[in-house]
N, C-alpha and C. Protein backbone atom coordinates (compact mmCIF):
# COMPACT_ATOMS: atom_id res chain seq x y z
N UNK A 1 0.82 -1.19 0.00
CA UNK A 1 0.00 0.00 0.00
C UNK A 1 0.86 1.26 0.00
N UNK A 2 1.89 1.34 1.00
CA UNK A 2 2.85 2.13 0.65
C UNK A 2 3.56 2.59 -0.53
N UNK A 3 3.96 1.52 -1.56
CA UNK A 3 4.20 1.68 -2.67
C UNK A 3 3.51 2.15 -3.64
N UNK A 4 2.12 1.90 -3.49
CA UNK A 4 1.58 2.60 -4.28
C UNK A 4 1.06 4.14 -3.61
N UNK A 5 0.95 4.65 -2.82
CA UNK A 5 1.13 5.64 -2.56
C UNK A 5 2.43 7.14 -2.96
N UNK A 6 3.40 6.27 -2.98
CA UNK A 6 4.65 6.59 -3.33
C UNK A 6 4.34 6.82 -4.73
N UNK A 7 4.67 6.10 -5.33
CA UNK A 7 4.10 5.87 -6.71
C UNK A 7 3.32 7.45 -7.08
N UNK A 8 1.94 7.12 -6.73
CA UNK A 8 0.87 8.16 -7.25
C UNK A 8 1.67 9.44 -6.29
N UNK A 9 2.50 9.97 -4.83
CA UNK A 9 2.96 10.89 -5.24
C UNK A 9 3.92 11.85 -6.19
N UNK A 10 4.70 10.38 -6.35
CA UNK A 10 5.99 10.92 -7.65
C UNK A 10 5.10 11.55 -9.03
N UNK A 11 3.85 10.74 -9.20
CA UNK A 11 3.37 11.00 -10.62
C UNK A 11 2.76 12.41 -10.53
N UNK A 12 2.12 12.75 -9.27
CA UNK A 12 1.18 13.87 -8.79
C UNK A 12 2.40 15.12 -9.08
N UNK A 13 3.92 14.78 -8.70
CA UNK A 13 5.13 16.18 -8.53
C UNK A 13 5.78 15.91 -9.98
N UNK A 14 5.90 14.89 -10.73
CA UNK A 14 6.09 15.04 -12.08
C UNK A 14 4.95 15.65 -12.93
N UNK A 15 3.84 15.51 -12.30
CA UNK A 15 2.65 16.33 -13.36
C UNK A 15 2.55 18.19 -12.98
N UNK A 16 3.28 18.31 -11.83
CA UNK A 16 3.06 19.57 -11.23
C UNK A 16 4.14 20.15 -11.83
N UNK A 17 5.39 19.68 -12.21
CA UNK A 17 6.45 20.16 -12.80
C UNK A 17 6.32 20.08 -13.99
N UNK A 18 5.75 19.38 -14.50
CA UNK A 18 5.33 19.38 -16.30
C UNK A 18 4.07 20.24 -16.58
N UNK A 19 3.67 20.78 -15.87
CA UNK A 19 2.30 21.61 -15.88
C UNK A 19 3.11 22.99 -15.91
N UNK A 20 4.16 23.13 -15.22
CA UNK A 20 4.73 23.93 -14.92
C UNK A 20 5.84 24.59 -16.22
N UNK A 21 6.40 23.59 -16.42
CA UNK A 21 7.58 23.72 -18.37
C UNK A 21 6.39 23.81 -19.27
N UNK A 22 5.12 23.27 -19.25
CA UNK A 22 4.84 23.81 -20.42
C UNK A 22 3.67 25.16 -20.15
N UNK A 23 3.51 25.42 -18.62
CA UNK A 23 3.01 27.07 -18.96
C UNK A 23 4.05 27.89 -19.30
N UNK A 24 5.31 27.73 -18.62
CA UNK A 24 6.92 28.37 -19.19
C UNK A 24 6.84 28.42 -20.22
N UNK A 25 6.88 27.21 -21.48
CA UNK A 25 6.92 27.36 -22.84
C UNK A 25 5.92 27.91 -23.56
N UNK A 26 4.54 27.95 -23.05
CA UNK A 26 3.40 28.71 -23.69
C UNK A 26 3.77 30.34 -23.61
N UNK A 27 3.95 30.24 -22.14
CA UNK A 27 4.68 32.00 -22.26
C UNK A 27 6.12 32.28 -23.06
N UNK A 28 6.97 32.08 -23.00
CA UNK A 28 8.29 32.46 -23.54
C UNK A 28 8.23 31.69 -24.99
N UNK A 29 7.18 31.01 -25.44
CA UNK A 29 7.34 30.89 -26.84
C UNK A 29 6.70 31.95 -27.74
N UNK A 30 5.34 32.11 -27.83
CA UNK A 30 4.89 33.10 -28.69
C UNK A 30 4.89 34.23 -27.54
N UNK A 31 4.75 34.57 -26.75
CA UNK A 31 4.50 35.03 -25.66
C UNK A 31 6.11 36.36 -25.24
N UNK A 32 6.51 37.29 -24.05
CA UNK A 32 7.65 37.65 -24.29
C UNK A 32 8.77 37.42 -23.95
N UNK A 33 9.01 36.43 -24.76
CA UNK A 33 10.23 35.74 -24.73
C UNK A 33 10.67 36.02 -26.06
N UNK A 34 9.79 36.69 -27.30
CA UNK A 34 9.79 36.95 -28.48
C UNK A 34 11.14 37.93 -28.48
N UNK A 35 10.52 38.43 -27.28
CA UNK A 35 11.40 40.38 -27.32
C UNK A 35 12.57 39.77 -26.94
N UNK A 36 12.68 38.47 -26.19
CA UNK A 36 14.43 38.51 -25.98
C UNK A 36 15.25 38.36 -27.41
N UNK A 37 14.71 37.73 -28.57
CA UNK A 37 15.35 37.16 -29.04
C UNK A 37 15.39 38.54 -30.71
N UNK A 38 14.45 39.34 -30.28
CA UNK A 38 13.65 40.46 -31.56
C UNK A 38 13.55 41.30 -30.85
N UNK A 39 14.79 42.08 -29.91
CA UNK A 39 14.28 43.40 -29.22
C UNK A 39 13.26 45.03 -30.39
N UNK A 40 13.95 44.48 -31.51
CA UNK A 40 13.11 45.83 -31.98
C UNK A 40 12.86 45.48 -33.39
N UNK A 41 12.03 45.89 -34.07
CA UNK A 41 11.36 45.79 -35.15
C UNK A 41 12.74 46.98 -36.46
N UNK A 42 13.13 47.96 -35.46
CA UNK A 42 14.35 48.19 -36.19
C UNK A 42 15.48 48.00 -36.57
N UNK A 43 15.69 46.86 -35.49
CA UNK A 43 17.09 46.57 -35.98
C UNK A 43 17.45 45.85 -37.40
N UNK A 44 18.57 45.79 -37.77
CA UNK A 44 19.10 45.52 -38.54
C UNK A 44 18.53 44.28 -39.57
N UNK A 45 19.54 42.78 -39.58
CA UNK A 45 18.99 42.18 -40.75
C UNK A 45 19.01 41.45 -39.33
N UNK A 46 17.97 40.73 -39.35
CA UNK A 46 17.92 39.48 -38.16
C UNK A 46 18.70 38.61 -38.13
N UNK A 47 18.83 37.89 -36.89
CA UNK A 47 20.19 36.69 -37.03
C UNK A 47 19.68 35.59 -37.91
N UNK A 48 20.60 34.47 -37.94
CA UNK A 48 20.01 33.26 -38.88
C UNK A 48 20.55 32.24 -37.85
N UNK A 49 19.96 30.84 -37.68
CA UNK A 49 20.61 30.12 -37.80
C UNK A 49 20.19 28.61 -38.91
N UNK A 50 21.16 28.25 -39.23
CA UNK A 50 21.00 27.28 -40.10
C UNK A 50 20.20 28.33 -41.48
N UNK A 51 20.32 29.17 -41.22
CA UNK A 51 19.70 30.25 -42.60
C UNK A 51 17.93 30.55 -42.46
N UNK A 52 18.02 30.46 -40.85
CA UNK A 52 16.46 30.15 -40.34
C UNK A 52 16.67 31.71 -39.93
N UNK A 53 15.56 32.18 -39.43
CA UNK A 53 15.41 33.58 -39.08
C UNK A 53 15.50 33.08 -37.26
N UNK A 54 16.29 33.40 -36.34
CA UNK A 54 16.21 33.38 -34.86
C UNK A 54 14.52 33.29 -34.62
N UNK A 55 13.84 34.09 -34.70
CA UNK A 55 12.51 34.22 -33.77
C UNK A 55 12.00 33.21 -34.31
N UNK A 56 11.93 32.47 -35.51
CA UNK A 56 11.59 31.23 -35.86
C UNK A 56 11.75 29.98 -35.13
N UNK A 57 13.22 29.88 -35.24
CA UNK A 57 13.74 28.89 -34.60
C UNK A 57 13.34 28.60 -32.87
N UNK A 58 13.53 30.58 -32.31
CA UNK A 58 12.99 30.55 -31.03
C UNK A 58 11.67 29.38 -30.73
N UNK A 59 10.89 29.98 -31.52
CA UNK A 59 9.18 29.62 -31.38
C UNK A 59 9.23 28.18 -31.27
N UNK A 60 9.67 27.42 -32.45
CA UNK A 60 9.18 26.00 -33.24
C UNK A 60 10.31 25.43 -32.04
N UNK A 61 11.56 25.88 -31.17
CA UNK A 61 11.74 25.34 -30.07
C UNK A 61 11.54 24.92 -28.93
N UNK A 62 10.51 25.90 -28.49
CA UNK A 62 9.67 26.22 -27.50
C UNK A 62 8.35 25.27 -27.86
N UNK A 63 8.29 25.29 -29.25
CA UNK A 63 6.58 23.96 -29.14
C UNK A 63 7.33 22.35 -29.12
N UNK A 64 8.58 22.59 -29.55
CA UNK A 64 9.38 21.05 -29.45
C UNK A 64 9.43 20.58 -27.60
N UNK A 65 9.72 22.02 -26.78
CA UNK A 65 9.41 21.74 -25.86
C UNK A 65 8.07 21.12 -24.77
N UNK A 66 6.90 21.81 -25.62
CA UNK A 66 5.57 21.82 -25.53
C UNK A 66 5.01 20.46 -25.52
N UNK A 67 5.69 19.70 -27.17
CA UNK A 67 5.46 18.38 -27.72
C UNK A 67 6.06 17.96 -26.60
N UNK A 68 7.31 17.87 -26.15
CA UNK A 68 7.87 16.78 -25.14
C UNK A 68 7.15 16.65 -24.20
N UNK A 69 6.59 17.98 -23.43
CA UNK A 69 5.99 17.67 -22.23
C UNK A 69 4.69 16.39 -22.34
N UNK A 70 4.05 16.90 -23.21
CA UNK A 70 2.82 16.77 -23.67
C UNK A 70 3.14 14.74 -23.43
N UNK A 71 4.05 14.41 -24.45
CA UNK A 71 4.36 12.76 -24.40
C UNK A 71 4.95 12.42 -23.52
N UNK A 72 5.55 12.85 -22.68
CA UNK A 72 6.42 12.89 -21.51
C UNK A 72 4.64 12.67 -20.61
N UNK A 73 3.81 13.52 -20.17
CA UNK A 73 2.91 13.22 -19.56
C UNK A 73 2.01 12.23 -19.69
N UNK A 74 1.99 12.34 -21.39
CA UNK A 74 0.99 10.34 -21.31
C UNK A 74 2.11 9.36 -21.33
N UNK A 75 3.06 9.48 -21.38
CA UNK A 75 3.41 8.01 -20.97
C UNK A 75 3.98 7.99 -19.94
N UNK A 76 4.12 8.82 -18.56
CA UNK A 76 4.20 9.10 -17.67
C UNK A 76 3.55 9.13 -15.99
N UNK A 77 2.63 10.26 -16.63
CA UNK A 77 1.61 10.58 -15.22
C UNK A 77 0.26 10.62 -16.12
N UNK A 78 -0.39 10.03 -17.47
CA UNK A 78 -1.95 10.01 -16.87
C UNK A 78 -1.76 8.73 -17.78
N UNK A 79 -1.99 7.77 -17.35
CA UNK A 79 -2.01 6.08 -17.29
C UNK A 79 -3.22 5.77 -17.39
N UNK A 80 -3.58 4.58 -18.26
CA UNK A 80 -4.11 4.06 -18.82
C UNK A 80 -5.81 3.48 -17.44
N UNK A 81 -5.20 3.17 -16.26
CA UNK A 81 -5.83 2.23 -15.14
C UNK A 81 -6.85 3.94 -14.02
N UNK A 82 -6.32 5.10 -14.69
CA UNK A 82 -7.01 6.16 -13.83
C UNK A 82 -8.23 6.50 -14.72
N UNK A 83 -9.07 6.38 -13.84
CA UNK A 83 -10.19 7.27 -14.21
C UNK A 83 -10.94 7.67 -12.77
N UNK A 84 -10.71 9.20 -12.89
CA UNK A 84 -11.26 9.70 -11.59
C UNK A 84 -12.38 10.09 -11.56
């Protein structure tokens, strides 16, 4: 009985911390985390990487993060045997 207690708290503080990276990534992806990476609409020629525009790359990193959480949580903390 213990064990499973244990259990369902680890899954309860892995879902609280993954609830947590992906409100982080909802904000600092489209959100302003934009401005760190695009302080001004005047500057110059934007950076590249890989010949990508930075605020691009920013974004579609931040939903790679999003995606992880997301599979990280079903095969994780909401299991197949819960229904509350």
């Amino acid at each position: 009985m213990a064990l499973v207690e244990e259990a369902e708290r680890k899954r309860r503080r892995l879902g609280r911390l993954l609830a947590g990276v992906f409100i982080l990534a909802l904000v600092m992806g489209p959100g302003p985390g934009i401005y760190l990476v695009n302080p001004s609409p005047d500057a110059a020629a934007p950076w590249t990487v890989w010949g990508i525009p930075v605020l691009y790359v920013w974004a579609v990193s931040w939903f790679f993060v999003m995606a992880a959480t997301v599979v990280l949580a079903y095969r994780k903390v909401w299991l197949a045997g819960d229904s509350d």
